[in-house]
PDB file of N, CA and C in Angstrom:
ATOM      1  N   UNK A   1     -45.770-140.595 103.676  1.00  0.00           N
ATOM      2  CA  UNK A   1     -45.812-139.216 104.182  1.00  0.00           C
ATOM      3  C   UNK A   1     -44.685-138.403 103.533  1.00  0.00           C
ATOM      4  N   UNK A   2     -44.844-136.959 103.171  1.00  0.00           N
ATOM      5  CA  UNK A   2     -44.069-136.333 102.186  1.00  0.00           C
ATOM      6  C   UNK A   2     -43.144-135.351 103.350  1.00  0.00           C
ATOM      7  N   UNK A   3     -42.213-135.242 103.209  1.00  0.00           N
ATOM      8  CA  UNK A   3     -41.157-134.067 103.825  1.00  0.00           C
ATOM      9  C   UNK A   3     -41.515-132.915 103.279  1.00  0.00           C
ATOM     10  N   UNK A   4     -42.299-132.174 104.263  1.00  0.00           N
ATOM     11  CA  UNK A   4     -43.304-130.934 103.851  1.00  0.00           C
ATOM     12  C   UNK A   4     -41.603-129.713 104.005  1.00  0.00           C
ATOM     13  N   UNK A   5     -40.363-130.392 104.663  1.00  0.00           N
ATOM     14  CA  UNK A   5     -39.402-129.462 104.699  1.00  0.00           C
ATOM     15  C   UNK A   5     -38.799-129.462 103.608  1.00  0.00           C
ATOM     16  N   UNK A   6     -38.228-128.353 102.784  1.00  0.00           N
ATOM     17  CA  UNK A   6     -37.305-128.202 101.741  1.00  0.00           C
ATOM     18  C   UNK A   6     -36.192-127.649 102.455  1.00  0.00           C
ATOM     19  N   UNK A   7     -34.800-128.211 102.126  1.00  0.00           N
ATOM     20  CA  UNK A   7     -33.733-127.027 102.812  1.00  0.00           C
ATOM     21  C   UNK A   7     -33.591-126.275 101.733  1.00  0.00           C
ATOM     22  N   UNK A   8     -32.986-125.018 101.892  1.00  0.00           N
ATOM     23  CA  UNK A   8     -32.696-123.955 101.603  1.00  0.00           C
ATOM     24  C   UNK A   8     -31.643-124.400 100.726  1.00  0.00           C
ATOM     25  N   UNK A   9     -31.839-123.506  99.214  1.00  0.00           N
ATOM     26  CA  UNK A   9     -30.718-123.649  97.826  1.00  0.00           C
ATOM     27  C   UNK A   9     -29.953-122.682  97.920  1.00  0.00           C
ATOM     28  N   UNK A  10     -28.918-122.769  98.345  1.00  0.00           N
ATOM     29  CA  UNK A  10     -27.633-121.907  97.697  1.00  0.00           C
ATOM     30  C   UNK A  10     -26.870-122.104  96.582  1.00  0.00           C
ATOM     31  N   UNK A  11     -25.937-120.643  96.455  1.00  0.00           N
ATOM     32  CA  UNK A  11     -25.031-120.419  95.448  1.00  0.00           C
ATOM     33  C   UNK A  11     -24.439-121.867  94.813  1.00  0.00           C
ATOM     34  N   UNK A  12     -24.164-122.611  95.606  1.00  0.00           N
ATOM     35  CA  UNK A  12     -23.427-123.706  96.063  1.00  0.00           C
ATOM     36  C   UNK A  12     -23.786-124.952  95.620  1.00  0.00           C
ATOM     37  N   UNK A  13     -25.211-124.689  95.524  1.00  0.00           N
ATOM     38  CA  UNK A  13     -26.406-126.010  94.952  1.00  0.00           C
ATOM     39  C   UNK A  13     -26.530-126.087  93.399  1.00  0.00           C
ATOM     40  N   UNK A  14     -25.578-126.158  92.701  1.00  0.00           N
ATOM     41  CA  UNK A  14     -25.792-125.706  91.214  1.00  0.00           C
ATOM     42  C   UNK A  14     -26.474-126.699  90.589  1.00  0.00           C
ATOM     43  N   UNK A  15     -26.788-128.352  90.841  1.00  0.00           N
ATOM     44  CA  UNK A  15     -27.778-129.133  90.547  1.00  0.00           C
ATOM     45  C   UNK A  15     -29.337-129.100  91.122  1.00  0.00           C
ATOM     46  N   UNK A  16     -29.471-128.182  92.015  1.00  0.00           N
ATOM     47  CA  UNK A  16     -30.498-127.883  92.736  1.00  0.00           C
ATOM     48  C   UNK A  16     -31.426-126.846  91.990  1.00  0.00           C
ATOM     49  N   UNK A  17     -29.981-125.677  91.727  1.00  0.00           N
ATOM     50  CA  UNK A  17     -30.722-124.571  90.960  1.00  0.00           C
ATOM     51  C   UNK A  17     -31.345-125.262  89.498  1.00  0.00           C
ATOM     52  N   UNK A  18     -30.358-125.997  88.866  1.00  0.00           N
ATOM     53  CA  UNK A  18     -30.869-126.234  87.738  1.00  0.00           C
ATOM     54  C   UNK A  18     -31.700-127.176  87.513  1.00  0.00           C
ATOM     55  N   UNK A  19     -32.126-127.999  89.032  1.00  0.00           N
ATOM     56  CA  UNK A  19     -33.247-128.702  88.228  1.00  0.00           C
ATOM     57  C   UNK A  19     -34.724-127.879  88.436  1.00  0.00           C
ATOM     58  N   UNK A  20     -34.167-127.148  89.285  1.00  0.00           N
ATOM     59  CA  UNK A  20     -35.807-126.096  89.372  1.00  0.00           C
ATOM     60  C   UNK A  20     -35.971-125.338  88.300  1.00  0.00           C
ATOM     61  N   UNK A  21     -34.685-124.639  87.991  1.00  0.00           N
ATOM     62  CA  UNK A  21     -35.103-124.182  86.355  1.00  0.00           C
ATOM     63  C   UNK A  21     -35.770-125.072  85.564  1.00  0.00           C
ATOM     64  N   UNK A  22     -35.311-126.133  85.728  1.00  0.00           N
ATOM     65  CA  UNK A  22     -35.814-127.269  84.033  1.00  0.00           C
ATOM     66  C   UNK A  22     -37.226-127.028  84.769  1.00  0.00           C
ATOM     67  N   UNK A  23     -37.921-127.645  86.283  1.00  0.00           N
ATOM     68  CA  UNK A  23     -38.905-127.337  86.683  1.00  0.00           C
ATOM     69  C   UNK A  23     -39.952-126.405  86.425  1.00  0.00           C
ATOM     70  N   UNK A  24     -39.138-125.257  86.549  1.00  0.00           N
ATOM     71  CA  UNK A  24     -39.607-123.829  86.120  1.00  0.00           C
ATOM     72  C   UNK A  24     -40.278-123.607  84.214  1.00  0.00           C
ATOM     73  N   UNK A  25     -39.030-123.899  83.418  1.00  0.00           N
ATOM     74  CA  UNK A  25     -39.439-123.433  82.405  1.00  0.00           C
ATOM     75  C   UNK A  25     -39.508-124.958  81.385  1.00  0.00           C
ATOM     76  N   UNK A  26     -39.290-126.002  81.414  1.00  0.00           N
ATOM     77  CA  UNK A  26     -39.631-127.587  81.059  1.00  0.00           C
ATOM     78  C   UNK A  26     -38.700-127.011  79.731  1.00  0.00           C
ATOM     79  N   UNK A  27     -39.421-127.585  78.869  1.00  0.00           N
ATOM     80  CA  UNK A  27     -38.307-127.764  77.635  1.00  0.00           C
ATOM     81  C   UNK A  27     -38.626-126.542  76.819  1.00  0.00           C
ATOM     82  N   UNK A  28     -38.930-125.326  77.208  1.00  0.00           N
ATOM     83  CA  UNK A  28     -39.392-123.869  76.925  1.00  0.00           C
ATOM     84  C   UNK A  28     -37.657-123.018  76.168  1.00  0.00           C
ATOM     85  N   UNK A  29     -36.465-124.054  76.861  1.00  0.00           N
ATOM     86  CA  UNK A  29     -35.180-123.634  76.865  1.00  0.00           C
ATOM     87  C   UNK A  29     -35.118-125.322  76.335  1.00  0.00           C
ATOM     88  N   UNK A  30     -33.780-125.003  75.548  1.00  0.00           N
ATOM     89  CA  UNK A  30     -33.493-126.447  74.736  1.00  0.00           C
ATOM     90  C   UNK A  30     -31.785-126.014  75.347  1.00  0.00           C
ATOM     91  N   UNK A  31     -30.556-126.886  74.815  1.00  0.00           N
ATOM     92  CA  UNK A  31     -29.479-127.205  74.940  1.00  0.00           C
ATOM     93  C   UNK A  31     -28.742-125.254  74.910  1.00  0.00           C
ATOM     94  N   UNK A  32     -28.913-125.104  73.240  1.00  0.00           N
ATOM     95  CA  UNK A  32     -28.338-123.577  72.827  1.00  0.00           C
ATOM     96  C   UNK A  32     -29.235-122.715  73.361  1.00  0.00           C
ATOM     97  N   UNK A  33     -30.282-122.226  73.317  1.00  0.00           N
ATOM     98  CA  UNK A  33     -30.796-121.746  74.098  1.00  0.00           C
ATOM     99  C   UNK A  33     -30.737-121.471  75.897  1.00  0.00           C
ATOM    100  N   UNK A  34     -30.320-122.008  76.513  1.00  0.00           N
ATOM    101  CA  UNK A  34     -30.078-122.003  77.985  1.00  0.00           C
ATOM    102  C   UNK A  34     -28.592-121.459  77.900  1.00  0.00           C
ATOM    103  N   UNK A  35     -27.527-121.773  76.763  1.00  0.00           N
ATOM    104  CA  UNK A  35     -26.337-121.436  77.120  1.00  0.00           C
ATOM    105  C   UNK A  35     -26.278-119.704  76.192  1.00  0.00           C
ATOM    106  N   UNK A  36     -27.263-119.184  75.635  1.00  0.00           N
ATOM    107  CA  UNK A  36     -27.609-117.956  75.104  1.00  0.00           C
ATOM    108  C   UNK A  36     -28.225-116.971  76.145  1.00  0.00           C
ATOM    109  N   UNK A  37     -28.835-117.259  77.170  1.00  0.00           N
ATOM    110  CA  UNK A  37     -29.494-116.585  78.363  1.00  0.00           C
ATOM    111  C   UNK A  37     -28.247-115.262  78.716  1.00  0.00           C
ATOM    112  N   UNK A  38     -28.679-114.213  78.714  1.00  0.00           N
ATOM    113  CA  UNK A  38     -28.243-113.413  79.621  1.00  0.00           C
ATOM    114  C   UNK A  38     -27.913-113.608  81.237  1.00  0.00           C
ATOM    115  N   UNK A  39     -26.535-113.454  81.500  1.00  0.00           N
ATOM    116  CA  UNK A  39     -26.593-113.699  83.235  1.00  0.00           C
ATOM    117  C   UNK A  39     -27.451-112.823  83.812  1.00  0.00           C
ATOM    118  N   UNK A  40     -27.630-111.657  83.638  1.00  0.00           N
ATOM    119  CA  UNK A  40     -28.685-110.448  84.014  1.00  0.00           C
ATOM    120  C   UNK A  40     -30.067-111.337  84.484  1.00  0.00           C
ATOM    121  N   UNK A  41     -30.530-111.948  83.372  1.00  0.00           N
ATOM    122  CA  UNK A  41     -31.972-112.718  83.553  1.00  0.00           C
ATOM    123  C   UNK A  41     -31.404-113.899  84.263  1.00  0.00           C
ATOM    124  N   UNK A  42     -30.720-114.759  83.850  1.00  0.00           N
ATOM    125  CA  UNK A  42     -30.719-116.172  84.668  1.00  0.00           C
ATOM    126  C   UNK A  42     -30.672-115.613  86.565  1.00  0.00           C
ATOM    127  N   UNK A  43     -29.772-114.778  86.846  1.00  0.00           N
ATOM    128  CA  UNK A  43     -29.972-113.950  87.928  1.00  0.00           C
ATOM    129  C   UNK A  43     -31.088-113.682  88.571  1.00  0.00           C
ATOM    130  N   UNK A  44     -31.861-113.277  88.105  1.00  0.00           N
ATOM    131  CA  UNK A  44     -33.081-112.800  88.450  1.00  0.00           C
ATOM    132  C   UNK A  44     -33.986-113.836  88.449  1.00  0.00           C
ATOM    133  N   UNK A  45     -34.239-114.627  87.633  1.00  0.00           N
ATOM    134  CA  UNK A  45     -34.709-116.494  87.652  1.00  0.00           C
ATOM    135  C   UNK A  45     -34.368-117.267  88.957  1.00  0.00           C
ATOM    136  N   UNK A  46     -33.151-117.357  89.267  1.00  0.00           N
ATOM    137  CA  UNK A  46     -32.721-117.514  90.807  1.00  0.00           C
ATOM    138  C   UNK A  46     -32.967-117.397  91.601  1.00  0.00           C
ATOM    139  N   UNK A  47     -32.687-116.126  91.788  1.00  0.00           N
ATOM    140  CA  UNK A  47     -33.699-115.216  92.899  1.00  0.00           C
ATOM    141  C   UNK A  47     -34.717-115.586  93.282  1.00  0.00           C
ATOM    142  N   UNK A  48     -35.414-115.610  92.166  1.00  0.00           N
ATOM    143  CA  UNK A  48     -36.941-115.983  92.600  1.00  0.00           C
ATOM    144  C   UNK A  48     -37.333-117.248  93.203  1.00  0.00           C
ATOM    145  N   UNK A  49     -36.662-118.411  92.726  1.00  0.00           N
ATOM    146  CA  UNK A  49     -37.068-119.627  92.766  1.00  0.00           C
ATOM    147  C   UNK A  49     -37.614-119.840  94.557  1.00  0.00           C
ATOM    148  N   UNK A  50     -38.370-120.782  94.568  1.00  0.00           N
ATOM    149  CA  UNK A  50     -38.656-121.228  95.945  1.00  0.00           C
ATOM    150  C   UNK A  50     -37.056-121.270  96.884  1.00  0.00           C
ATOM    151  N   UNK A  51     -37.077-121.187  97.961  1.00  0.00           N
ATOM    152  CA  UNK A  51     -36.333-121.656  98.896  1.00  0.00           C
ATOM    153  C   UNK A  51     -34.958-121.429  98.845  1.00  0.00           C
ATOM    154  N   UNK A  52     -34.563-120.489  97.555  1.00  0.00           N
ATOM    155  CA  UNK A  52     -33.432-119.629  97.527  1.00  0.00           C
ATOM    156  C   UNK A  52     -33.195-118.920  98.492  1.00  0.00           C
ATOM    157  N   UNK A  53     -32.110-119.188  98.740  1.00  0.00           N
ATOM    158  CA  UNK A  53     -31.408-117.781 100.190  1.00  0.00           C
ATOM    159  C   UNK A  53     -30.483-117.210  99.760  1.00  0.00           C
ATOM    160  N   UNK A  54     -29.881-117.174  98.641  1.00  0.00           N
ATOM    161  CA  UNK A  54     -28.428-116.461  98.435  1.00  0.00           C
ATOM    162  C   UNK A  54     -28.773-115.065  97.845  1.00  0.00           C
ATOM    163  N   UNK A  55     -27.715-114.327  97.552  1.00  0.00           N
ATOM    164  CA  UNK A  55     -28.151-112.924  97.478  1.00  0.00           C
ATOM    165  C   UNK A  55     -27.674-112.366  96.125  1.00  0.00           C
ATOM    166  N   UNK A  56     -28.029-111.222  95.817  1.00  0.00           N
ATOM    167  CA  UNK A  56     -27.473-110.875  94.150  1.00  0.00           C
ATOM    168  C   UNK A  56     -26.009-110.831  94.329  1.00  0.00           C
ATOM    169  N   UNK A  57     -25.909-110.254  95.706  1.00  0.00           N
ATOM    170  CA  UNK A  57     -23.951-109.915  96.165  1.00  0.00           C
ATOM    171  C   UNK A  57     -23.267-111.156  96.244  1.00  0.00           C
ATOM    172  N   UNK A  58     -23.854-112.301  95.974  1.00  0.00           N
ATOM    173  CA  UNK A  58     -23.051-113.545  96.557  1.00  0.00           C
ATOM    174  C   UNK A  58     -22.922-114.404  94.965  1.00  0.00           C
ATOM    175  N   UNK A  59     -23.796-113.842  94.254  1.00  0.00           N
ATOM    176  CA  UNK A  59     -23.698-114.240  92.859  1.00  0.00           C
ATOM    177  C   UNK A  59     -22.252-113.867  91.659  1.00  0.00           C
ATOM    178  N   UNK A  60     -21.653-115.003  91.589  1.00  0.00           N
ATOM    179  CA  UNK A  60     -20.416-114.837  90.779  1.00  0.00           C
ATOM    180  C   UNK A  60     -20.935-115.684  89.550  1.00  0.00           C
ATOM    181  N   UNK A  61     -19.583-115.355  88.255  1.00  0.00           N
ATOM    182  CA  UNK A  61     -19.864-115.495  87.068  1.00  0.00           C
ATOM    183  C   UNK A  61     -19.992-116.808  86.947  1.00  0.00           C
ATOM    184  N   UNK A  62     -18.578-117.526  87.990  1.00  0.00           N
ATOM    185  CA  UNK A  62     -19.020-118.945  87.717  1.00  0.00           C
ATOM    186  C   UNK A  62     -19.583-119.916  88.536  1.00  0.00           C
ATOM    187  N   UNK A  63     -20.373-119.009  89.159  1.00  0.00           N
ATOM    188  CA  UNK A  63     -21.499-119.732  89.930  1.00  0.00           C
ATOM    189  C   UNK A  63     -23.176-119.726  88.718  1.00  0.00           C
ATOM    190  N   UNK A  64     -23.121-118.880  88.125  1.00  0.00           N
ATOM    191  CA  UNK A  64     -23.657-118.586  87.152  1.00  0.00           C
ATOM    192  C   UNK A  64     -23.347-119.852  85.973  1.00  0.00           C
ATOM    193  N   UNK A  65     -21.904-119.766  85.427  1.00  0.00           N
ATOM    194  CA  UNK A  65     -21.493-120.711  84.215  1.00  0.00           C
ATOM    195  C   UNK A  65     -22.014-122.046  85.121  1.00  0.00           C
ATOM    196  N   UNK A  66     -21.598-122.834  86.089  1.00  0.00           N
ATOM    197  CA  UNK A  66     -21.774-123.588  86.269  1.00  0.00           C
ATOM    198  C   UNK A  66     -23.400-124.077  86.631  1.00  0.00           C
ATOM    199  N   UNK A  67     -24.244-123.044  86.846  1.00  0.00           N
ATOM    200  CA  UNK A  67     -25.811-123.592  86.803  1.00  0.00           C
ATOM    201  C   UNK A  67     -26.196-123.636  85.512  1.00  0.00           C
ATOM    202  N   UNK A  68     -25.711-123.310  84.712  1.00  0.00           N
ATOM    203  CA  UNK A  68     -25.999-123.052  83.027  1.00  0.00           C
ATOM    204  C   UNK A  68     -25.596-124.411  82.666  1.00  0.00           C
ATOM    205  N   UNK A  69     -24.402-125.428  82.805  1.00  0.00           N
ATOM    206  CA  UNK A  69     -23.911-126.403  82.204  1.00  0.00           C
ATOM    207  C   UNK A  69     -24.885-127.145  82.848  1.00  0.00           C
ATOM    208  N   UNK A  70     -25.542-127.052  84.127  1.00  0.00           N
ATOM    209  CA  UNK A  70     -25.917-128.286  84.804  1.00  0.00           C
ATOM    210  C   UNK A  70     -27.658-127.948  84.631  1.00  0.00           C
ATOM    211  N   UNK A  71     -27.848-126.990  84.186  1.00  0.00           N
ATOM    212  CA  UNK A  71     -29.176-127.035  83.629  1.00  0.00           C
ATOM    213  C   UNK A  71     -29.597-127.715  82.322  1.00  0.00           C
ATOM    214  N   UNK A  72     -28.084-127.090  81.794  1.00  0.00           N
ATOM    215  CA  UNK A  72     -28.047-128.254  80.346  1.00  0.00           C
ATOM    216  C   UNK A  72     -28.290-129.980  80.226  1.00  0.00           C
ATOM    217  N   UNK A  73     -27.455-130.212  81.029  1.00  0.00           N
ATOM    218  CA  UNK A  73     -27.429-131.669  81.760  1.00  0.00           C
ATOM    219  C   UNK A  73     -28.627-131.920  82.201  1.00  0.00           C
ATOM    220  N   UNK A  74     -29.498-131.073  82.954  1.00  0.00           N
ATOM    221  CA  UNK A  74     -30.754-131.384  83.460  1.00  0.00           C
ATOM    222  C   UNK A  74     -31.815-131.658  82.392  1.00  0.00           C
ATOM    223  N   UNK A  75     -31.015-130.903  81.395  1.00  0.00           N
ATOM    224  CA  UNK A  75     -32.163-130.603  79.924  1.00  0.00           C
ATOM    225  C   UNK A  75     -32.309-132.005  79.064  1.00  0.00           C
ATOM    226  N   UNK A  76     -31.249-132.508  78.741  1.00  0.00           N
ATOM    227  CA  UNK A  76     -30.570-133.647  78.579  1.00  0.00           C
ATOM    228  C   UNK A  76     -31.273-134.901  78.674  1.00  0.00           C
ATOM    229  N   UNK A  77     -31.006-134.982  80.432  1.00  0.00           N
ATOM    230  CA  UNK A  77     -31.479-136.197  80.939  1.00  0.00           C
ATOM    231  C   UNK A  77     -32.912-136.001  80.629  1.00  0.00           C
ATOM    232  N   UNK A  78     -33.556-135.601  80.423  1.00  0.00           N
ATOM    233  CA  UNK A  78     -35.007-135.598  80.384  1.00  0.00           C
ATOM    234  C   UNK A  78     -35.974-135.263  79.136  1.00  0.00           C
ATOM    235  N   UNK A  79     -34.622-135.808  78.132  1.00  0.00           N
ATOM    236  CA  UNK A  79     -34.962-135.753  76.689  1.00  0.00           C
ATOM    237  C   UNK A  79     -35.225-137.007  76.264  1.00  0.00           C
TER     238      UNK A  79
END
């Protein structure tokens, strides 16, 4: 039986965010590429994702840098 509950991703979840990105866009983004992204767009990518609760106001730069390294890492492992 599957846990139909997801908890809620925050700012805070930076392995969370980034494995839904890899989820999101698969190997569409490679290593340089993901660390070339505009914060403007990765922002807005966030946002959207399922089960996000955090807000554009709660979004800092290195809450940002740090989903970028660990998306990388996500990119990585699954090469």
């Amino acid at each position: 039986m599957s846990n139909l509950y997801e908890p809620p991703i925050k700012w805070s979840d930076h392995e969370d965010i980034a494995m839904a990105l890899y989820e999101k866009f698969g190997d569409e983004f490679g290593e340089s590429k993901i660390y070339r992204i505009r914060f403007t767009d990765l922002l807005e990518w966030i946002l959207t994702l399922p089960n996000f609760e955090g807000t554009r106001e709660q979004a800092t730069e290195g809450h940002l840098e740090q989903i970028q390294a660990a998306w990388v890492y996500e990119w990585r492992d699954n090469q």
